[in-house]
PDB file of N, CA and C in Angstrom:
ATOM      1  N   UNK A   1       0.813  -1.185   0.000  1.00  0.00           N
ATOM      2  CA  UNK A   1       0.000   0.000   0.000  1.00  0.00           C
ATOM      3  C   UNK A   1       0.861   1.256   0.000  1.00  0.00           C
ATOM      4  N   UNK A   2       1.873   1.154   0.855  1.00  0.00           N
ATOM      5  CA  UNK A   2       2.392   2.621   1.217  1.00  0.00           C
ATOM      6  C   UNK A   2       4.268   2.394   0.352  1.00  0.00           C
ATOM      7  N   UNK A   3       4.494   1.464  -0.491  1.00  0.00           N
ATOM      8  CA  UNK A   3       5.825   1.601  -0.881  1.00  0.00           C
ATOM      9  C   UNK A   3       6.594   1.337   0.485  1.00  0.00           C
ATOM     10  N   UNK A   4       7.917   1.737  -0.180  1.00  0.00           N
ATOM     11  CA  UNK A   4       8.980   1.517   0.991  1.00  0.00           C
ATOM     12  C   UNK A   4       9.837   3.234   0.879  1.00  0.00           C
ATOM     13  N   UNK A   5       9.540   4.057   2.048  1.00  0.00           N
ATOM     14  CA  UNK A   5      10.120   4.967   1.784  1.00  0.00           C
ATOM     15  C   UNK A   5      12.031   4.576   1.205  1.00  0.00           C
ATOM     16  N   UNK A   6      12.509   5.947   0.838  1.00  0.00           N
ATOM     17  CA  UNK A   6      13.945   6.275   0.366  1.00  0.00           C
ATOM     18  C   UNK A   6      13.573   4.847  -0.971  1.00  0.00           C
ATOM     19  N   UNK A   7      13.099   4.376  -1.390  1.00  0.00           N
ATOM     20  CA  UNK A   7      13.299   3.518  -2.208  1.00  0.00           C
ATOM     21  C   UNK A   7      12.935   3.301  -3.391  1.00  0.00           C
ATOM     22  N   UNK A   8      12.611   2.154  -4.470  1.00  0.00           N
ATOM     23  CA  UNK A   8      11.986   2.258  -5.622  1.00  0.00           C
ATOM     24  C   UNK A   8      10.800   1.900  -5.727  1.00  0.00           C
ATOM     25  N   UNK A   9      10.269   0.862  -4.409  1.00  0.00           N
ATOM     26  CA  UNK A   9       9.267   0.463  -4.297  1.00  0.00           C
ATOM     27  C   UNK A   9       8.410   0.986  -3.992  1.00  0.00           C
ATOM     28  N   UNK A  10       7.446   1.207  -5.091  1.00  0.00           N
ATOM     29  CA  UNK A  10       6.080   2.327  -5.092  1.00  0.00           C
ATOM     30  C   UNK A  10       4.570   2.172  -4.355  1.00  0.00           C
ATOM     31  N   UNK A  11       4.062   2.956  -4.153  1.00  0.00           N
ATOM     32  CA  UNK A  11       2.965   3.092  -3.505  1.00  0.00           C
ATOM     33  C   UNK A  11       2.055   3.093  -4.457  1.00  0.00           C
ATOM     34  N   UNK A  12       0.914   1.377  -3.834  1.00  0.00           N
ATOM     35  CA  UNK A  12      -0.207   1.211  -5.340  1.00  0.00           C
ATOM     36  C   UNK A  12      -1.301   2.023  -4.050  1.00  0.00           C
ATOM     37  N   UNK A  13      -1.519   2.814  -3.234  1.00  0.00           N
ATOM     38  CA  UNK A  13      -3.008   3.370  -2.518  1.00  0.00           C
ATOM     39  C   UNK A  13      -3.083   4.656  -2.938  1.00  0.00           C
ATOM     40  N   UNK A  14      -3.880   5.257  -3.766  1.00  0.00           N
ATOM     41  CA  UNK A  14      -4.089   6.620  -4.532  1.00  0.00           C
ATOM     42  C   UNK A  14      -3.867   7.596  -3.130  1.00  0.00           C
ATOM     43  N   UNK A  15      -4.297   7.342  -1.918  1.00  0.00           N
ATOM     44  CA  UNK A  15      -3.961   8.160  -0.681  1.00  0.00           C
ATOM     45  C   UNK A  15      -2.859   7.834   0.191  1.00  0.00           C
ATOM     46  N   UNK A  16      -1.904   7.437   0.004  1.00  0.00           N
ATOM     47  CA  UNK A  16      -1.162   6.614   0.782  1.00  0.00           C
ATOM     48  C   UNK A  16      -0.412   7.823   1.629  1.00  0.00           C
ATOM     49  N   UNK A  17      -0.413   8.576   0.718  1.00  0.00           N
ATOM     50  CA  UNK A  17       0.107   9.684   1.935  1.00  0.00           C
ATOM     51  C   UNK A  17      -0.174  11.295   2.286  1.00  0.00           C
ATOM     52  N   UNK A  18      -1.468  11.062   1.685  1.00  0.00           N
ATOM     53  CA  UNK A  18      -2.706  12.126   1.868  1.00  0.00           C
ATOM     54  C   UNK A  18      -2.792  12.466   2.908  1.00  0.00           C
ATOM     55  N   UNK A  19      -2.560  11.280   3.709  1.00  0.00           N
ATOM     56  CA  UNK A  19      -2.974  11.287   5.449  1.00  0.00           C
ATOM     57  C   UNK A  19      -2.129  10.463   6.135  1.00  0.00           C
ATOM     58  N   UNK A  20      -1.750  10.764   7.336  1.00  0.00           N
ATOM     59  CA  UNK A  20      -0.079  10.197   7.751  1.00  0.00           C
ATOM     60  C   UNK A  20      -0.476   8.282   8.452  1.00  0.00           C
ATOM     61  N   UNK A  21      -1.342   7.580   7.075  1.00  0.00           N
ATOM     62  CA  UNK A  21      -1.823   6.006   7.274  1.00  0.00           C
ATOM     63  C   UNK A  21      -0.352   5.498   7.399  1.00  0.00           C
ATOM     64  N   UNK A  22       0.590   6.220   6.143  1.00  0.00           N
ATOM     65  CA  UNK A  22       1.738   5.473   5.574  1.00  0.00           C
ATOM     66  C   UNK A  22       2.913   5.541   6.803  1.00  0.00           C
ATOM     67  N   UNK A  23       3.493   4.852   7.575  1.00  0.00           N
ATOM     68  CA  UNK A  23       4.433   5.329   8.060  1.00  0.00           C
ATOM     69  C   UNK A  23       4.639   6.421   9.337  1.00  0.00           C
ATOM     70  N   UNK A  24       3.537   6.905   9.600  1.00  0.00           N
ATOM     71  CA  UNK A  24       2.769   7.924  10.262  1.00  0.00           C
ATOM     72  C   UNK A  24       3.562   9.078   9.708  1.00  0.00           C
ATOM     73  N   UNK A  25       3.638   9.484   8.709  1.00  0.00           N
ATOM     74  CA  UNK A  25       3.623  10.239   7.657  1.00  0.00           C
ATOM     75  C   UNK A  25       3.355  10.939   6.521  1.00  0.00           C
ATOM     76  N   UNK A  26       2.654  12.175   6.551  1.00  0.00           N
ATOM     77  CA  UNK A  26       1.728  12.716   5.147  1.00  0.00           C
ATOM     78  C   UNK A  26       3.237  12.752   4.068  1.00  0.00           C
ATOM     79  N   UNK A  27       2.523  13.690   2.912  1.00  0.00           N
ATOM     80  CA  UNK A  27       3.181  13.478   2.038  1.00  0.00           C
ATOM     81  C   UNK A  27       4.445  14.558   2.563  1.00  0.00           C
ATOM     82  N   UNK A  28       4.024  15.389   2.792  1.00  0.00           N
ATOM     83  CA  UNK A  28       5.193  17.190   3.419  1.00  0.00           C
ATOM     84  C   UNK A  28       5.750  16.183   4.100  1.00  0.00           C
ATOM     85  N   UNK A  29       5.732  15.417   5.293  1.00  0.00           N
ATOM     86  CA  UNK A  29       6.677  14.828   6.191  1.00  0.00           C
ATOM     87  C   UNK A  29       7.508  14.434   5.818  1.00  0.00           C
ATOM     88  N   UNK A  30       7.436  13.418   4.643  1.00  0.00           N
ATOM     89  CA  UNK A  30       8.039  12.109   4.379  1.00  0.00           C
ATOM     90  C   UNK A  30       9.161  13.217   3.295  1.00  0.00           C
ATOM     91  N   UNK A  31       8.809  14.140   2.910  1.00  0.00           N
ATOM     92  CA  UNK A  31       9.373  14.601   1.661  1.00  0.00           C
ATOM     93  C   UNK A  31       9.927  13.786   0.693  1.00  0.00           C
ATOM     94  N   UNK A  32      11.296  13.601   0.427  1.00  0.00           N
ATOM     95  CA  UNK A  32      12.220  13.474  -0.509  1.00  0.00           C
ATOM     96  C   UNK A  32      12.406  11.560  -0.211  1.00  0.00           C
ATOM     97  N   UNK A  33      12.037  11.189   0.765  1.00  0.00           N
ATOM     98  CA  UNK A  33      12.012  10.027   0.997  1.00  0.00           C
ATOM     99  C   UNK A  33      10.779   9.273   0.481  1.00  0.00           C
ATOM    100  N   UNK A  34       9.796  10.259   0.023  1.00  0.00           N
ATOM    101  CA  UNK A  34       8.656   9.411  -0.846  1.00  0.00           C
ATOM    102  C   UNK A  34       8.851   8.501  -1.499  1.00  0.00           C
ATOM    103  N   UNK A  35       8.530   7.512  -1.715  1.00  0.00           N
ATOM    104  CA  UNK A  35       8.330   6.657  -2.808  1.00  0.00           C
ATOM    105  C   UNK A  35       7.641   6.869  -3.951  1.00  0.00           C
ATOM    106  N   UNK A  36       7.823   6.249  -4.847  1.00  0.00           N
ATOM    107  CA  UNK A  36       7.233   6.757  -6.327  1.00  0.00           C
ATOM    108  C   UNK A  36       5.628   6.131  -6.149  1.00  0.00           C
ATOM    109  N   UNK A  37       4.783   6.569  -6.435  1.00  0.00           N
ATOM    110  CA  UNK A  37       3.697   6.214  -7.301  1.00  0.00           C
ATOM    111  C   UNK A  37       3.466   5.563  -8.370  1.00  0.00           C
ATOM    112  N   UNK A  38       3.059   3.711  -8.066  1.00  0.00           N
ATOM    113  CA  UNK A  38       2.756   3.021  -9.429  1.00  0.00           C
ATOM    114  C   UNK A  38       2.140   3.333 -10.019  1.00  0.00           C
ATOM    115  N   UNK A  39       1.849   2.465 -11.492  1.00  0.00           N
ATOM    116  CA  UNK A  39       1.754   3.333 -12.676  1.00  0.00           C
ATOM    117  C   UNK A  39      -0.221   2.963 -12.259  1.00  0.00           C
ATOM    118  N   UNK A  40      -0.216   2.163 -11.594  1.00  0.00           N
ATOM    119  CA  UNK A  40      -1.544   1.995 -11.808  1.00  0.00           C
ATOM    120  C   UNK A  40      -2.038   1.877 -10.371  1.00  0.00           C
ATOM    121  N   UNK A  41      -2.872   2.651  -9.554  1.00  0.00           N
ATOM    122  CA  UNK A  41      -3.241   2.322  -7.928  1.00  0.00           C
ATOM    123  C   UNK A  41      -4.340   1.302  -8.088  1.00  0.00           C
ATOM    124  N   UNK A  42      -4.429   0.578  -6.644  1.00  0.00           N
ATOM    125  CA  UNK A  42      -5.004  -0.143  -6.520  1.00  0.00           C
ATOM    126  C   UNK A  42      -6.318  -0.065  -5.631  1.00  0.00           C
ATOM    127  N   UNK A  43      -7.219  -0.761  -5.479  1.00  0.00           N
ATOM    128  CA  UNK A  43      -8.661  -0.029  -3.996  1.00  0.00           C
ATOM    129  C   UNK A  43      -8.037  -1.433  -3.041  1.00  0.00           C
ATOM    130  N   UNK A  44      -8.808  -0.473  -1.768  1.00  0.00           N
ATOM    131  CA  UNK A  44      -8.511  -0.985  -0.569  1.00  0.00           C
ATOM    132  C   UNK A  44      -8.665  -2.612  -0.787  1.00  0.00           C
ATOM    133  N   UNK A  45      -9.307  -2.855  -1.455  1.00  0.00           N
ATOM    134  CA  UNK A  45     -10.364  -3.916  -1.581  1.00  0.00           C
ATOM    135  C   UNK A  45      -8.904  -4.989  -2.459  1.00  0.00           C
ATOM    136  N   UNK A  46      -8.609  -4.737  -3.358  1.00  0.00           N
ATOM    137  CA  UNK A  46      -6.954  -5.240  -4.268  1.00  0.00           C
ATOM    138  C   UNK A  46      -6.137  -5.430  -3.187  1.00  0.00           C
ATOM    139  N   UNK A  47      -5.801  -4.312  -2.471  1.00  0.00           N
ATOM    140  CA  UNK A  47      -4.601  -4.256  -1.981  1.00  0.00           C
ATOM    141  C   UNK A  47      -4.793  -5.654  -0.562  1.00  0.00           C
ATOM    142  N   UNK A  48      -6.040  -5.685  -0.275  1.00  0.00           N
ATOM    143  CA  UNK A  48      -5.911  -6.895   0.881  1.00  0.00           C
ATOM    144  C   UNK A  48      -5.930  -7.880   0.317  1.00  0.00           C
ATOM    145  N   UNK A  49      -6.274  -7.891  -1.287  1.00  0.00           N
ATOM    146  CA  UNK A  49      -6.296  -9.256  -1.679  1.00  0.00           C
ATOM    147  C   UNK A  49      -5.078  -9.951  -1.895  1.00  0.00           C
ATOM    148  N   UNK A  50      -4.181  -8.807  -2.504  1.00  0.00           N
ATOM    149  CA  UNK A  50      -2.635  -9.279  -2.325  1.00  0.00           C
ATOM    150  C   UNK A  50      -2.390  -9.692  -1.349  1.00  0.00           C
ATOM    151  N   UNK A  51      -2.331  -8.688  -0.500  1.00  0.00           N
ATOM    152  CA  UNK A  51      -1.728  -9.467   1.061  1.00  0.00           C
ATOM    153  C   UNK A  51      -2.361 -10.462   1.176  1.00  0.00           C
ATOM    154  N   UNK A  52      -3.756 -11.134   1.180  1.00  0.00           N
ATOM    155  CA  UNK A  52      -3.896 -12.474   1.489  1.00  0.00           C
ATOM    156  C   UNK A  52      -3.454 -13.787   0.895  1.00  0.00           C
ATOM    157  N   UNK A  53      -3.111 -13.139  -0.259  1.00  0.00           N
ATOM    158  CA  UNK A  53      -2.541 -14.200  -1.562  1.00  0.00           C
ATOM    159  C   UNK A  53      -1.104 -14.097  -0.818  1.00  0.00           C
ATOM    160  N   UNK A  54      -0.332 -13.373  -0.719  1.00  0.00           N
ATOM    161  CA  UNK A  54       0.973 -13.165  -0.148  1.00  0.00           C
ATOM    162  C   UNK A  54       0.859 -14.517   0.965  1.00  0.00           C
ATOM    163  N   UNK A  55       0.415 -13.923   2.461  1.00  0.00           N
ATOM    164  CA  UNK A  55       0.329 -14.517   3.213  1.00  0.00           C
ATOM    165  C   UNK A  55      -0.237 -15.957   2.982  1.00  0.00           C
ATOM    166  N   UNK A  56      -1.179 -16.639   2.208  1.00  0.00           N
ATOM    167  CA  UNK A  56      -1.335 -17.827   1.599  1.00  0.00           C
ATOM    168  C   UNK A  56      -0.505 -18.731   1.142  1.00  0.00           C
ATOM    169  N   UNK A  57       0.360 -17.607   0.155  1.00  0.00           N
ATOM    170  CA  UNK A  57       1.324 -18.785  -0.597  1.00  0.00           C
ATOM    171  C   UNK A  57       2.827 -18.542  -0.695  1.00  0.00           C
ATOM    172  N   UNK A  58       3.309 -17.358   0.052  1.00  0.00           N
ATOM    173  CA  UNK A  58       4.747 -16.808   0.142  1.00  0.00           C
ATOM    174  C   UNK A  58       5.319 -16.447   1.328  1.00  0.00           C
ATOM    175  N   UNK A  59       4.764 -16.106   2.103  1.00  0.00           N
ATOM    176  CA  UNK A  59       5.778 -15.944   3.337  1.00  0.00           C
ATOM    177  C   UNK A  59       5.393 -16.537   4.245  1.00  0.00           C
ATOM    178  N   UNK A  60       6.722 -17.299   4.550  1.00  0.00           N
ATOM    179  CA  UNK A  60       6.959 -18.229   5.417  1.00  0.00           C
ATOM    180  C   UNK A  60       7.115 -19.319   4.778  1.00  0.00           C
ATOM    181  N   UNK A  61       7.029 -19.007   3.564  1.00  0.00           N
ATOM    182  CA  UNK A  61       6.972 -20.504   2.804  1.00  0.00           C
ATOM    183  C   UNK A  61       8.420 -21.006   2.309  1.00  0.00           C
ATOM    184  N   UNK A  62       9.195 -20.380   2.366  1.00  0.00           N
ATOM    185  CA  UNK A  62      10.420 -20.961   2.226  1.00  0.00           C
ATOM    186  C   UNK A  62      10.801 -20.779   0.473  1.00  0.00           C
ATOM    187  N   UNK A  63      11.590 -21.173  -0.179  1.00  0.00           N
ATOM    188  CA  UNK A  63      12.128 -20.440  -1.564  1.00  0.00           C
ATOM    189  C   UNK A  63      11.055 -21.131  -2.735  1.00  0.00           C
ATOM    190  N   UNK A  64      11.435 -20.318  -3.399  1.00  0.00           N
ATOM    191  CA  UNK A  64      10.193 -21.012  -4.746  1.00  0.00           C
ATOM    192  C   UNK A  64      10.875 -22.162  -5.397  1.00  0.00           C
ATOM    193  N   UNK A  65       9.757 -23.166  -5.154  1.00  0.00           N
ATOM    194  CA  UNK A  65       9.981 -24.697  -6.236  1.00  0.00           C
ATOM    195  C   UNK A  65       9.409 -24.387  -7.643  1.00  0.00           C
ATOM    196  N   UNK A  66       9.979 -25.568  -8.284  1.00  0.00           N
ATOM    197  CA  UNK A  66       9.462 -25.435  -9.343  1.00  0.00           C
ATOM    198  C   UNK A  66       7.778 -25.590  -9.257  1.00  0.00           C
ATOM    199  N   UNK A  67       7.507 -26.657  -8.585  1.00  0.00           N
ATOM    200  CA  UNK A  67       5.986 -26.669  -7.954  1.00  0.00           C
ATOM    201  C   UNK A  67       4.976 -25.822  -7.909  1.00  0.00           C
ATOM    202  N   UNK A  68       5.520 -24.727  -6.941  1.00  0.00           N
ATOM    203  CA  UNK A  68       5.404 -23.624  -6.611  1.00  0.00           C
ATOM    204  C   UNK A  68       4.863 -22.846  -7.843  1.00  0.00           C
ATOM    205  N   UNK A  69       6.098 -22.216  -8.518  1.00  0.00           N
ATOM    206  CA  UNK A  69       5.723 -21.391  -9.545  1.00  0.00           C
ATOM    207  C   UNK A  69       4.695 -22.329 -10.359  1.00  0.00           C
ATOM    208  N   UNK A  70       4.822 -23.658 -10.937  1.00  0.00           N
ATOM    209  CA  UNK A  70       3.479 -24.181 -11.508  1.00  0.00           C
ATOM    210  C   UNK A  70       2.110 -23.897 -11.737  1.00  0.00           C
ATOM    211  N   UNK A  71       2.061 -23.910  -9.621  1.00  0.00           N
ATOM    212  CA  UNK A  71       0.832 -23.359  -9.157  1.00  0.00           C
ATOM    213  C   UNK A  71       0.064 -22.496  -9.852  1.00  0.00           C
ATOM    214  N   UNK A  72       0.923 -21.673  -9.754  1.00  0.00           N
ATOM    215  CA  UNK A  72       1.062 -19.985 -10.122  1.00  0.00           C
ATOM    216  C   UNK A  72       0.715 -19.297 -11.417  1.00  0.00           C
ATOM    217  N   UNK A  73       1.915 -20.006 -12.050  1.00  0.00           N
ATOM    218  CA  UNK A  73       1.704 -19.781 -13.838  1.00  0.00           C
ATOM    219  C   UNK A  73       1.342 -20.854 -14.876  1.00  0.00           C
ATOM    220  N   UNK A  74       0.931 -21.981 -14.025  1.00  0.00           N
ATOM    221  CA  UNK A  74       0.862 -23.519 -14.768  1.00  0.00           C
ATOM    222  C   UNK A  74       1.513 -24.136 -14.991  1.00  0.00           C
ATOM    223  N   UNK A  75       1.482 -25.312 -15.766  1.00  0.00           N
ATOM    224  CA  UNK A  75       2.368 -26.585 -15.767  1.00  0.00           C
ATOM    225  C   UNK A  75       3.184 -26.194 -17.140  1.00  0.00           C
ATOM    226  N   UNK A  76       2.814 -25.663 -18.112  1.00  0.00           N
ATOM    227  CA  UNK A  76       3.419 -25.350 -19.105  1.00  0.00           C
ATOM    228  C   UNK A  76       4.012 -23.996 -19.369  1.00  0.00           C
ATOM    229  N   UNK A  77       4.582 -23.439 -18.393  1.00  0.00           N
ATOM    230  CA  UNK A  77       5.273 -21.733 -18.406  1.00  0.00           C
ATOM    231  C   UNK A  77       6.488 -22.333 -18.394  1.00  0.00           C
ATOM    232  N   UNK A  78       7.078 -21.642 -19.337  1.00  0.00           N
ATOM    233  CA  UNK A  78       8.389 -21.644 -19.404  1.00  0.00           C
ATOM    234  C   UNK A  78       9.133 -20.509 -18.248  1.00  0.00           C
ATOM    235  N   UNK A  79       8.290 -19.950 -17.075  1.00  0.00           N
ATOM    236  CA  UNK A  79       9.196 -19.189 -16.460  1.00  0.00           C
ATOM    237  C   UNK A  79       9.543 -20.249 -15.407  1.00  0.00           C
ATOM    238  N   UNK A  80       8.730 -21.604 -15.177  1.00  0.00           N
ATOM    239  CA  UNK A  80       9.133 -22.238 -13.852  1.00  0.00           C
ATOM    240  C   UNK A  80      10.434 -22.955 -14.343  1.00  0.00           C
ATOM    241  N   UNK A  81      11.036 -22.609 -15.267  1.00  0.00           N
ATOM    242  CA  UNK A  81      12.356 -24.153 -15.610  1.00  0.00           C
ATOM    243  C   UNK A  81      13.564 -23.862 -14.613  1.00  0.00           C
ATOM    244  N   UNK A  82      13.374 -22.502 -14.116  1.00  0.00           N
ATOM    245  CA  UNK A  82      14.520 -21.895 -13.187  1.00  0.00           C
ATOM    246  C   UNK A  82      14.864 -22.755 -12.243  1.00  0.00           C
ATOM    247  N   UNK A  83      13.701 -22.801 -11.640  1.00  0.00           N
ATOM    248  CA  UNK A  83      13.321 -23.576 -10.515  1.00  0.00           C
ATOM    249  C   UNK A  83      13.497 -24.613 -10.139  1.00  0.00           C
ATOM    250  N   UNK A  84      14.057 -25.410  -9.457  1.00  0.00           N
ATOM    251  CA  UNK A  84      14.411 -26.602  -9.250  1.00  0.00           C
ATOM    252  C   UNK A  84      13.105 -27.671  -8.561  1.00  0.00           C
TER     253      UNK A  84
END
């Protein structure tokens, strides 16, 4: 939702720092340490869905199998061959 300040990782919440939700920081606070704004925001409603997909199938889960990515992109993606 709120990016990672000083960094590249952007903020998908059209308000993320409208109001000091992010970090307990508005946008004047945070200044120069803002994060960028993705190209596309997301509603409250997206953004928990990630996190539940996150928390479902990635953290804590230990490194990606080939399995894994399967899941994900199917049995026939050529992005899982990485994967062991």
């Amino acid at each position: 939702m709120c990016g990672l300040p000083g960094s590249e990782m952007p903020y998908f919440s059209r308000n993320a720092y409208a109001t000091v939700a992010c970090f307990g920081m508005n946008g004047a606070q945070i200044g120069t340490q803002k994060p960028p704004n993705a190209e596309t925001f997301l509603s409250d409603a997206q953004i928990d869905a990630v996190v539940d997909y996150l928390f479902a199938k990635v953290v804590g889960k230990g490194p990606i199998t080939n399995a894994v990515c399967q899941d994900y992109y199917g049995p026939t993606s050529p992005v899982c061959a990485r994967y062991p």
